[in-house]
Protein backbone atom coordinates (compact mmCIF):
# COMPACT_ATOMS: atom_id res chain seq x y z
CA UNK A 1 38.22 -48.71 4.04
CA UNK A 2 35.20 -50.77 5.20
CA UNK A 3 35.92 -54.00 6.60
CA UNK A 4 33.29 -55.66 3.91
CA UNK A 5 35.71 -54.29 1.15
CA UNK A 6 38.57 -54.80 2.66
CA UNK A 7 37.71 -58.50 2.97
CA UNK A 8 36.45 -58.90 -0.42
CA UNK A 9 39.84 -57.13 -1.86
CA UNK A 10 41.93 -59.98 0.52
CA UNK A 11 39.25 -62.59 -0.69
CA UNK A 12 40.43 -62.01 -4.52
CA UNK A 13 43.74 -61.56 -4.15
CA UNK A 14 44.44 -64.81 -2.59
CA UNK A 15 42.29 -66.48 -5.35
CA UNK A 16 44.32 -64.46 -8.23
CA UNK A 17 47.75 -66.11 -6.68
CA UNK A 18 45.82 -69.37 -5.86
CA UNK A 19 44.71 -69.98 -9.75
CA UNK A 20 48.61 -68.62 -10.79
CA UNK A 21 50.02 -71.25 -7.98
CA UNK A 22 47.99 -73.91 -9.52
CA UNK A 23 48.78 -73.01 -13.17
CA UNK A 24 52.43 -73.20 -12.19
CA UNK A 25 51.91 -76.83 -10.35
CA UNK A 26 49.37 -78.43 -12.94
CA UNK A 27 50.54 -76.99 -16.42
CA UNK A 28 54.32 -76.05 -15.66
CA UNK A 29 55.11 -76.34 -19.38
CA UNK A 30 52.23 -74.64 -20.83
CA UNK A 31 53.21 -70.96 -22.08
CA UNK A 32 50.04 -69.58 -20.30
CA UNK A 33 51.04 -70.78 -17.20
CA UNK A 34 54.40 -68.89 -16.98
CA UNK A 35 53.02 -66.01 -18.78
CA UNK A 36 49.29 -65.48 -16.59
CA UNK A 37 51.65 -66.80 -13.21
CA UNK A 38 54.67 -65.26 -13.77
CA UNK A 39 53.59 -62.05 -15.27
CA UNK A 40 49.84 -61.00 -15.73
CA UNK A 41 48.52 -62.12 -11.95
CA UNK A 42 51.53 -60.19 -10.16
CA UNK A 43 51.36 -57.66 -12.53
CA UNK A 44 47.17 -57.34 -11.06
CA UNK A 45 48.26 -57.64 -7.54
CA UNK A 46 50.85 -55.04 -7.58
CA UNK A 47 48.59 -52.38 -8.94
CA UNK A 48 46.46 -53.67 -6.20
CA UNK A 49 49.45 -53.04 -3.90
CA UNK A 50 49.98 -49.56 -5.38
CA UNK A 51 46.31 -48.31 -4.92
CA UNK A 52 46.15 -49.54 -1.76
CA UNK A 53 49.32 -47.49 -0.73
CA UNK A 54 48.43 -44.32 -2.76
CA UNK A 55 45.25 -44.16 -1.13
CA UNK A 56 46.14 -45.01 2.30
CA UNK A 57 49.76 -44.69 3.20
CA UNK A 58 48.80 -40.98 4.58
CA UNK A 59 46.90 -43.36 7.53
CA UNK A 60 50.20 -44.66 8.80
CA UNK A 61 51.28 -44.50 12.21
CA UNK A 62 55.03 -46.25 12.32
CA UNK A 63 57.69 -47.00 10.02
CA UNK A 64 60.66 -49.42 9.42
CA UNK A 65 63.05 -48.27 11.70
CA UNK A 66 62.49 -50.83 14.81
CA UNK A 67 59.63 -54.17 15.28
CA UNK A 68 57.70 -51.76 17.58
CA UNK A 69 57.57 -49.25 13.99
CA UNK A 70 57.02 -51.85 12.11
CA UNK A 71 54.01 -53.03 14.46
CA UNK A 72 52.31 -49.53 14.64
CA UNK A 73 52.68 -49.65 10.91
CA UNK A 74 50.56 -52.79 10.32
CA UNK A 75 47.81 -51.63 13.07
CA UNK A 76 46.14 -50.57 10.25
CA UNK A 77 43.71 -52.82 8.57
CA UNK A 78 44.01 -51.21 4.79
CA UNK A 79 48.24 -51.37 5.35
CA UNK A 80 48.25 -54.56 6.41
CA UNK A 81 45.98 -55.57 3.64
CA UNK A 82 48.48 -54.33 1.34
CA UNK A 83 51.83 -56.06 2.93
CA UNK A 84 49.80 -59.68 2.49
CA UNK A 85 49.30 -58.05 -1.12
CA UNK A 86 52.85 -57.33 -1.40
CA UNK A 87 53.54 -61.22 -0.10
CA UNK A 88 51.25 -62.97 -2.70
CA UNK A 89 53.04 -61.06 -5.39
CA UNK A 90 56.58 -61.65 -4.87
CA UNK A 91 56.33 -64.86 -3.78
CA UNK A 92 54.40 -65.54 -7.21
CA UNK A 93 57.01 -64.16 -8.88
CA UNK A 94 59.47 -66.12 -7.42
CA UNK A 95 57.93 -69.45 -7.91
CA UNK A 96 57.48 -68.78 -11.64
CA UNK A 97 61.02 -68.16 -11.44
CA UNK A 98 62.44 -70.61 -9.69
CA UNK A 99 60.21 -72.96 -12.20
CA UNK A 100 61.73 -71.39 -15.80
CA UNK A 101 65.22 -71.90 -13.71
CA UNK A 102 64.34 -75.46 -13.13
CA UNK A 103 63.41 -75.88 -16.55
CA UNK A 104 66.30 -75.06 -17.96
CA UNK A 105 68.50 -76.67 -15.81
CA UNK A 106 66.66 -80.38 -16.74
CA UNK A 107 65.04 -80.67 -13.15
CA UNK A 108 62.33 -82.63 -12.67
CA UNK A 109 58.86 -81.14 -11.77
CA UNK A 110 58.48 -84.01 -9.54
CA UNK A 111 61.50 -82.34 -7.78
CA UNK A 112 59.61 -78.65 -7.63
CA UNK A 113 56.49 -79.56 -6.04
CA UNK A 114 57.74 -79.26 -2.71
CA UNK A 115 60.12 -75.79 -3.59
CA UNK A 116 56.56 -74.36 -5.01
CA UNK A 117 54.53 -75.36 -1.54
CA UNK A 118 57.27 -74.13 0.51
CA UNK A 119 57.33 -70.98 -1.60
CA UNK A 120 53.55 -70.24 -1.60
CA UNK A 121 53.83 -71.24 2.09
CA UNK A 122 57.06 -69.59 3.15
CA UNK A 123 58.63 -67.69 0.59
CA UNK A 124 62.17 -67.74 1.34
CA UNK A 125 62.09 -71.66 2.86
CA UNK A 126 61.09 -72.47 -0.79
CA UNK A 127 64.19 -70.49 -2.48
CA UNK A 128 66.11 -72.48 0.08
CA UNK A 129 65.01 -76.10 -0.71
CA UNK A 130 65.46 -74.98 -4.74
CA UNK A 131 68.89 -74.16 -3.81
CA UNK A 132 69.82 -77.14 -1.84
CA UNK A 133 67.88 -79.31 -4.68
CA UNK A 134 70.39 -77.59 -7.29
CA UNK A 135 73.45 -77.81 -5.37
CA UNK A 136 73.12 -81.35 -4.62
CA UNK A 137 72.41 -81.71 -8.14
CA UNK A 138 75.84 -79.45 -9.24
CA UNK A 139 78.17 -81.43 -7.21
CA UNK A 140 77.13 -84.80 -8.46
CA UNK A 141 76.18 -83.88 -12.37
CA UNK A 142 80.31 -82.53 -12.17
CA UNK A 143 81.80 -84.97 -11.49
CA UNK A 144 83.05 -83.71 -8.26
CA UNK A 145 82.83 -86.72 -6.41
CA UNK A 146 84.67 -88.82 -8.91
CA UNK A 147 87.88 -86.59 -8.91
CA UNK A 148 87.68 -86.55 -5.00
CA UNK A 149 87.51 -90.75 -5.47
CA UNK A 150 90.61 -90.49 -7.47
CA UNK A 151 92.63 -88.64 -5.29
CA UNK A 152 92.04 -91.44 -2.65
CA UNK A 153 94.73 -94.30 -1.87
CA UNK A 154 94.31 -97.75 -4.46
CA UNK A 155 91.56 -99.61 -3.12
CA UNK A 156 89.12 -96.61 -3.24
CA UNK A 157 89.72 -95.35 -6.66
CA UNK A 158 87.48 -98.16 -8.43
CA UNK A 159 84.40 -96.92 -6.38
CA UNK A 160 81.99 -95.60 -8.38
CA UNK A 161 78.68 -93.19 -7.20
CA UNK A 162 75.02 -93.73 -7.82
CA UNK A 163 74.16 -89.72 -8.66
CA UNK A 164 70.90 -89.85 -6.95
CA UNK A 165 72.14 -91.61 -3.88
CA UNK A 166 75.19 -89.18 -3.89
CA UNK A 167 72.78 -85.95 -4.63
CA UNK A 168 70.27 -86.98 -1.79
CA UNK A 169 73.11 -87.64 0.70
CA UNK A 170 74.42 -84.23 -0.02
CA UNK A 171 71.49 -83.19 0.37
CA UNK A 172 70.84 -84.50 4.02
CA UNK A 173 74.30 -83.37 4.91
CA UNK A 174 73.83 -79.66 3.86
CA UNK A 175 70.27 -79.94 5.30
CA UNK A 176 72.28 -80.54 8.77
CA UNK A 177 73.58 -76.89 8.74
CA UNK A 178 70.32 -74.98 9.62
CA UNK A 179 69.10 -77.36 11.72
CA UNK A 180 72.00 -77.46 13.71
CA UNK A 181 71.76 -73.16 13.82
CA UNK A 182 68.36 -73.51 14.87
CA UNK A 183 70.28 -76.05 17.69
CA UNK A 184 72.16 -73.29 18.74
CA UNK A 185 69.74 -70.48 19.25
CA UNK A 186 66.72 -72.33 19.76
CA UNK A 187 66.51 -72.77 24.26
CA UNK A 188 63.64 -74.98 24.32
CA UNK A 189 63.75 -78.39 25.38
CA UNK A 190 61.45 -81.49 25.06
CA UNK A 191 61.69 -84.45 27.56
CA UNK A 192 65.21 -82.40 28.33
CA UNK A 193 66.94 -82.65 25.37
CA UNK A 194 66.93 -79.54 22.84
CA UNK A 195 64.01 -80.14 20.47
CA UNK A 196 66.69 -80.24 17.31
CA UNK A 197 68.72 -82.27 18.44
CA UNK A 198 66.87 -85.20 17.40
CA UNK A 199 66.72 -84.08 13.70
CA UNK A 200 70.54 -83.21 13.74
CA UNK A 201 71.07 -86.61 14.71
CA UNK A 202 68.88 -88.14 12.07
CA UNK A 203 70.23 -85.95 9.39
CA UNK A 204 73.98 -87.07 10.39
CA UNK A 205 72.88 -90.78 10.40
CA UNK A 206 70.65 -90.59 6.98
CA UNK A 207 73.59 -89.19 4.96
CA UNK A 208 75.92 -91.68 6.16
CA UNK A 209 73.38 -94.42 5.18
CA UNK A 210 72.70 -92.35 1.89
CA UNK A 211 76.40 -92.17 1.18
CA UNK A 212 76.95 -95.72 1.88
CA UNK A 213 74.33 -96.96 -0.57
CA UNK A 214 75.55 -94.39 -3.16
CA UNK A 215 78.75 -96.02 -3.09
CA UNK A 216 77.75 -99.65 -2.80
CA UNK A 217 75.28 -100.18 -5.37
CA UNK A 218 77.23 -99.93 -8.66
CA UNK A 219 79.23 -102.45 -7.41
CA UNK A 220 76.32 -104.61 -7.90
CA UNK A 221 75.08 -105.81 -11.52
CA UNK A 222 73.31 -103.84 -13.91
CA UNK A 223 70.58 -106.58 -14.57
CA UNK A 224 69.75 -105.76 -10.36
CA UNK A 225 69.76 -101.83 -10.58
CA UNK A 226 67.22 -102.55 -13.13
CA UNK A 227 65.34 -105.12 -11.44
CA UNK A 228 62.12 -104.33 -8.71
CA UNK A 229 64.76 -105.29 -6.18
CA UNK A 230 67.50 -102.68 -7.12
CA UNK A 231 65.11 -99.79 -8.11
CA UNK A 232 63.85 -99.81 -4.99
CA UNK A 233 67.57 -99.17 -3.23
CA UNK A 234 67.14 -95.88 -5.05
CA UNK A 235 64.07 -93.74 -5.21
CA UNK A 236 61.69 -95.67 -2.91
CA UNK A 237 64.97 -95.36 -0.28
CA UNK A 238 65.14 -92.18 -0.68
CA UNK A 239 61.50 -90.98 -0.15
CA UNK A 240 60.97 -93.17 2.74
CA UNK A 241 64.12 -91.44 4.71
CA UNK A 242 63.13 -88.14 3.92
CA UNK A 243 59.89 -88.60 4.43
CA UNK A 244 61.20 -89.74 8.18
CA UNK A 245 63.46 -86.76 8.15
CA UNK A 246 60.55 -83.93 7.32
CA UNK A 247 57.94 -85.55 10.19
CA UNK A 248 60.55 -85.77 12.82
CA UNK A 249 61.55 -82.06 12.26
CA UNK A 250 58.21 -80.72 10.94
CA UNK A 251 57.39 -82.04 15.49
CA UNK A 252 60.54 -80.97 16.73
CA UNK A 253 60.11 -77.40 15.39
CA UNK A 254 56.45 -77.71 17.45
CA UNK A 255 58.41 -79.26 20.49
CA UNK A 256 56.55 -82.38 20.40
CA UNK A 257 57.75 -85.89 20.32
CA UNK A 258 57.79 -87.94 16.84
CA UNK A 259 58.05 -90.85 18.48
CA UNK A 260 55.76 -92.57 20.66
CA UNK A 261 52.79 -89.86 19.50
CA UNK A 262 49.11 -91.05 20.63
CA UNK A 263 48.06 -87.51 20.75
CA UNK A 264 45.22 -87.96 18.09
CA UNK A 265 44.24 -90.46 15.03
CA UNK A 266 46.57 -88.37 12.82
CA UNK A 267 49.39 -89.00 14.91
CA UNK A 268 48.83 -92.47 15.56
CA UNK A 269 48.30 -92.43 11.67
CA UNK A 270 51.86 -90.39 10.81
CA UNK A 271 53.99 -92.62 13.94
CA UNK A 272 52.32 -96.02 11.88
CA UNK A 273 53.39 -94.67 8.27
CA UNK A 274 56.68 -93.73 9.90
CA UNK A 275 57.45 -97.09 11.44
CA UNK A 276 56.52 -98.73 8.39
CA UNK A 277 59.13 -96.47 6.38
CA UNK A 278 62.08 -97.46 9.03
CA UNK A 279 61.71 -101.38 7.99
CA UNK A 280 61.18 -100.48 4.28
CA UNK A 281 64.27 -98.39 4.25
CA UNK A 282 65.94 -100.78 6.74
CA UNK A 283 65.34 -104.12 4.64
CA UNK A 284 66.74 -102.12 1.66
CA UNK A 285 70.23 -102.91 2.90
CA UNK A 286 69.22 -106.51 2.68
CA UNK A 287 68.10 -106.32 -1.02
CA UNK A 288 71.62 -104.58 -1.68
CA UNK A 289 73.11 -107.18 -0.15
CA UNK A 290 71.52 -110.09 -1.92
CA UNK A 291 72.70 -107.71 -5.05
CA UNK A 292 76.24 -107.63 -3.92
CA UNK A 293 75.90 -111.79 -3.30
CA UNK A 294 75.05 -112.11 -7.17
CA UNK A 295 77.38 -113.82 -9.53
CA UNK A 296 76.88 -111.14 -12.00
CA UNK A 297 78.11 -108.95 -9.00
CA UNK A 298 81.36 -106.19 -9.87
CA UNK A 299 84.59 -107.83 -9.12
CA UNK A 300 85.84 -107.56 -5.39
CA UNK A 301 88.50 -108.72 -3.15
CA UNK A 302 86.94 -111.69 -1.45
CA UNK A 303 87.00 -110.25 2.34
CA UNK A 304 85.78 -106.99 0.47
CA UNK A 305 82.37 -108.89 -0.48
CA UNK A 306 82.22 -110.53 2.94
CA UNK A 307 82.31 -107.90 5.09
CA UNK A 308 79.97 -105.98 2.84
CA UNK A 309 77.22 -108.69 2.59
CA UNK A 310 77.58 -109.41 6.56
CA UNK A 311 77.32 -105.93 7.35
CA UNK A 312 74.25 -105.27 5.00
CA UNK A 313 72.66 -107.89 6.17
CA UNK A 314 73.32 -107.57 9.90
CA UNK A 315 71.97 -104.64 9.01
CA UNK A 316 68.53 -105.46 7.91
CA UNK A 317 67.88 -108.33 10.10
CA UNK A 318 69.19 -106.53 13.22
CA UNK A 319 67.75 -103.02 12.29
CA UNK A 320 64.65 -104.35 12.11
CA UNK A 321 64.40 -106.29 14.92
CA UNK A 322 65.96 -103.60 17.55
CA UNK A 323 63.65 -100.95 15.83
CA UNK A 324 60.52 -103.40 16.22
CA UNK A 325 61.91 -103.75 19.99
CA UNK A 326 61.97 -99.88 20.09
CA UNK A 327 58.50 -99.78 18.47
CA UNK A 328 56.76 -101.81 21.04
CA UNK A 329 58.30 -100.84 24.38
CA UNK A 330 56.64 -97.59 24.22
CA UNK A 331 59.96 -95.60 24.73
CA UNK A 332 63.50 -95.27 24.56
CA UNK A 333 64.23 -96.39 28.25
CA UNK A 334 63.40 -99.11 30.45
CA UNK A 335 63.33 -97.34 33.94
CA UNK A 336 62.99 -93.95 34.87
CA UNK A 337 66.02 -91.91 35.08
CA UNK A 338 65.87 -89.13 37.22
CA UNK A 339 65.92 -85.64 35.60
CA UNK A 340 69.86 -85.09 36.50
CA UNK A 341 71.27 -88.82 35.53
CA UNK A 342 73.96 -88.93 33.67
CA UNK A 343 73.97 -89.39 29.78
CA UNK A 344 76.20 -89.55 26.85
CA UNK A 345 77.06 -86.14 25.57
CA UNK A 346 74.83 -85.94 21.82
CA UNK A 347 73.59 -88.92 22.03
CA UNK A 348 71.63 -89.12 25.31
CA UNK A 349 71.76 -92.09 25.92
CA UNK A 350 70.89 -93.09 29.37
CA UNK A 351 73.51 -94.43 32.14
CA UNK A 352 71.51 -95.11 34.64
CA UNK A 353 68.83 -96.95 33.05
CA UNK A 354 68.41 -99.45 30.04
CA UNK A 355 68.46 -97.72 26.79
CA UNK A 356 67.47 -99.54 23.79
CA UNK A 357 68.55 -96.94 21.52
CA UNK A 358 72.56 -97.93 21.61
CA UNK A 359 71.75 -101.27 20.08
CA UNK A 360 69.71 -100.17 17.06
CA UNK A 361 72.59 -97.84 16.71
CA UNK A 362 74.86 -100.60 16.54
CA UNK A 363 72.31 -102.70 13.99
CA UNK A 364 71.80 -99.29 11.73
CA UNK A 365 75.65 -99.29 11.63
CA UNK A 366 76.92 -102.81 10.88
CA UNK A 367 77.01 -102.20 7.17
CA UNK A 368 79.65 -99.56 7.54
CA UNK A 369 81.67 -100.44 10.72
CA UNK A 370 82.03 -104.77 9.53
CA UNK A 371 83.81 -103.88 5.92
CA UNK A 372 86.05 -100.85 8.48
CA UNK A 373 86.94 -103.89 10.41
CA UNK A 374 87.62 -105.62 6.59
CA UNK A 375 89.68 -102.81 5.85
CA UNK A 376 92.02 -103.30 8.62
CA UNK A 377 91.99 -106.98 8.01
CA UNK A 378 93.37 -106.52 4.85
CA UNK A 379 96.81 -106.87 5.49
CA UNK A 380 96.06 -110.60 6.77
CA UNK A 381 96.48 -113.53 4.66
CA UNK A 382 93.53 -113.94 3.03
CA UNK A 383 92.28 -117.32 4.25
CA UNK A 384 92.85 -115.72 8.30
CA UNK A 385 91.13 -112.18 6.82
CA UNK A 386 88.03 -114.32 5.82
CA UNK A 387 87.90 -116.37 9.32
CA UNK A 388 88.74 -112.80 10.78
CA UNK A 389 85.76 -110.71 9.50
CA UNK A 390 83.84 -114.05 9.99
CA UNK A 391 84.37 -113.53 13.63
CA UNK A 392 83.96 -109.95 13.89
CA UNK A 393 80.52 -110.05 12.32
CA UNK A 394 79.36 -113.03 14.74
CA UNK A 395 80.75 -110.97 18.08
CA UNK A 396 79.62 -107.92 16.33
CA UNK A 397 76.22 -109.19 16.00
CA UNK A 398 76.29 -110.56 19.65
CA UNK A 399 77.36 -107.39 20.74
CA UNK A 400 74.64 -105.58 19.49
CA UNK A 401 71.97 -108.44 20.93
CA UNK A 402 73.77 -108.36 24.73
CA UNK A 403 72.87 -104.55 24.37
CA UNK A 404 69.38 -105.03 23.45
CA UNK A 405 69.12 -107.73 25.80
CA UNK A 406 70.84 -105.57 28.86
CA UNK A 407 68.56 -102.33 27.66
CA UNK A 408 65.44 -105.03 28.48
CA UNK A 409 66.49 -105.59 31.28
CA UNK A 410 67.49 -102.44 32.66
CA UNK A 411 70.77 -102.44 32.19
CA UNK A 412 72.50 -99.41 30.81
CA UNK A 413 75.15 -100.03 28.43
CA UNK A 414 75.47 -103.65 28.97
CA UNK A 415 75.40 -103.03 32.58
CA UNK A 416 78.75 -100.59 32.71
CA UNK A 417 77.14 -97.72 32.42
């Protein structure tokens, strides 16, 4: 084949699936979308496919028996033509699938965009997001989570849970299995640490805080879920934290840092819009707890509402101020640690040198460890259980500010590390 044909052949069929990929994103719910994307452009490519084999398959060298075969077999220009053929067909075909699926199963298109780019992209990585979209979608929409509420002792069985709070924590958490394969086969390491290590950690943390606000928002009012305020606990939340959870992997799978990135305008530009989505999503567990302070508030045992407005809020207020610390210090440590100091196992955080990253730890979690402390409270009178998770918010908080304060100073772990 001569290469000005071959090139004009690989020049249409990427604008045949092109025009079906955009039919399928633009006009999902027009019938000649589905039928020119899902049937008349594959059906064009994959007579392309055939002629291309029929007329050239006597030219190859290799097979499918080993990567070295499989190598020799795409040496040739014509063959290799015809396997990106073969790519921009199926994956066509499985996008306009996926999309009828979707459609019947109420999804919103909102929700396909990113399974269709991943499947034009990547094929199977889109399948994979449709399926963890589903899922998430399954467990909530029956009831699952409900029936596992019941089964729990008294004071849990009122709680009830936000479905897209609950879906997108599911979400996260099932998200955390193939990053933490890609943990375990993947040997390369950034600034020592194994480049997923940072998005498994992430992942772990954002479906806690997911799961937490799932749980903790219909406790508050309708008249706030409907509000500015209480809309933006849901969607907007959950954008901004995935949004932080697809740049820091999207670098780690290049083995380059997501924090602290100068390299370029854009990544100035992506490290900015991050930071601004950490005190968005961080100042969201304020706004929940001014909802939870409402008089029109859901019924709760008095310490209950405490401990849940002073961890929220702790929350916010410290969140953002050890992540604005974090921000402008230019790194995680204050020192240099040699190459074979001593951290803690996971988390790696430094014992040698000042680490801010333990206290924003301690600020992200104040809004579940405070009402843990309630729990065990509970058995108190209720006038000492007040005073009591009075106290254990105020030390909690100073706890978290001698860290910050030590990490400044060099100090690891408040100077016992």
């Amino acid at each position: 084949m001569p290469p000005s044909i071959g090139n004009a052949a690989f020049s249409g069929a990427n604008l045949l699936a092109v025009c079906g990929w955009l039919l399928l994103i633009a006009a999902p719910r027009w019938r000649a979308s589905q039928v020119l994307a899902g049937l008349a452009i594959p059906t064009l490519l994959s007579l392309g496919y055939l002629v291309l084999i029929a007329v050239h398959w006597h030219e190859a060298r290799g097979g499918f028996s080993s990567l070295d075969d499989v190598a020799a077999l795409f040496a040739s220009r014509p063959l290799l033509l015809a396997g990106w053929v073969h790519y921009l067909a199926f994956d066509l075909l499985t996008g306009a699938w996926l999309l009828r699926r979707a459609q019947r199963e109420g999804l919103p298109h909102w929700a396909m965009l990113p399974v269709l780019a991943l499947t034009f992209l990547f094929g199977p990585v889109g399948y994979l997001l449709y399926r963890l979209v589903a899922t998430s979608r399954d467990i909530v929409a029956e009831d699952r989570i409900p029936r596992f509420l019941a089964r729990l002792p008294a004071p849990f069985r009122a709680l009830e849970w936000e479905p897209r709070l609950g879906a997108a924590g599911i979400a996260m958490a099932l998200l955390a299995i193939p990053t933490a394969l890609a943990y375990a086969i993947d040997p390369r390491l950034f600034n020592g640490d194994p480049v997923w290590l940072k998005p498994l950690k992430f992942e772990i943390s954002i479906a806690v805080y997911l799961f937490s606000f799932a749980l903790l928002l219909p406790l508050t009012s309708e008249a706030f879920q409907r509000s500015r305020l209480g809309r933006f606990t849901v969607w907007p939340v959950i954008g901004l934290l995935f949004f932080e959870l697809v740049y820091i992997a999207w670098r780690a799978s290049r083995a380059e840092a997501s924090h602290y990135n100068a390299d370029g305008p854009a990544a100035i530009a992506l490290y900015s819009a991050m930071g601004i989505a950490a005190v968005l999503f961080t100042a969201a567990s304020g706004i929940l707890a001014y909802g939870l302070a409402r008089k029109d508030a859901a019924p709760l045992p008095p310490i209950l509402r405490r401990s849940l407005i002073l961890g929220l809020g702790l929350t916010a207020v410290l969140g953002i101020l050890s992540g604005a610390t974090l921000s402008g210090a230019g790194g995680h440590t204050v020192g240099t640690p040699l190459p074979t100091a001593a951290v803690i196992p996971f988390f790696g955080w430094s014992l040698s040198v000042g680490d801010l990253r333990p206290a924003h730890f301690l600020a992200l979690h104040a809004m579940q460890i405070v009402p843990g402390f309630a729990l065990l409270a509970s058995p108190l009178r209720p006038a000492v259980a007040l005073r009591a998770v009075d106290a254990f918010a105020l030390a909690y908080a100073c706890l978290t500010g001698a860290a910050l304060v030590a990490a400044l100073n060099a100090r690891p772990l408040l100077g016992i590390g």
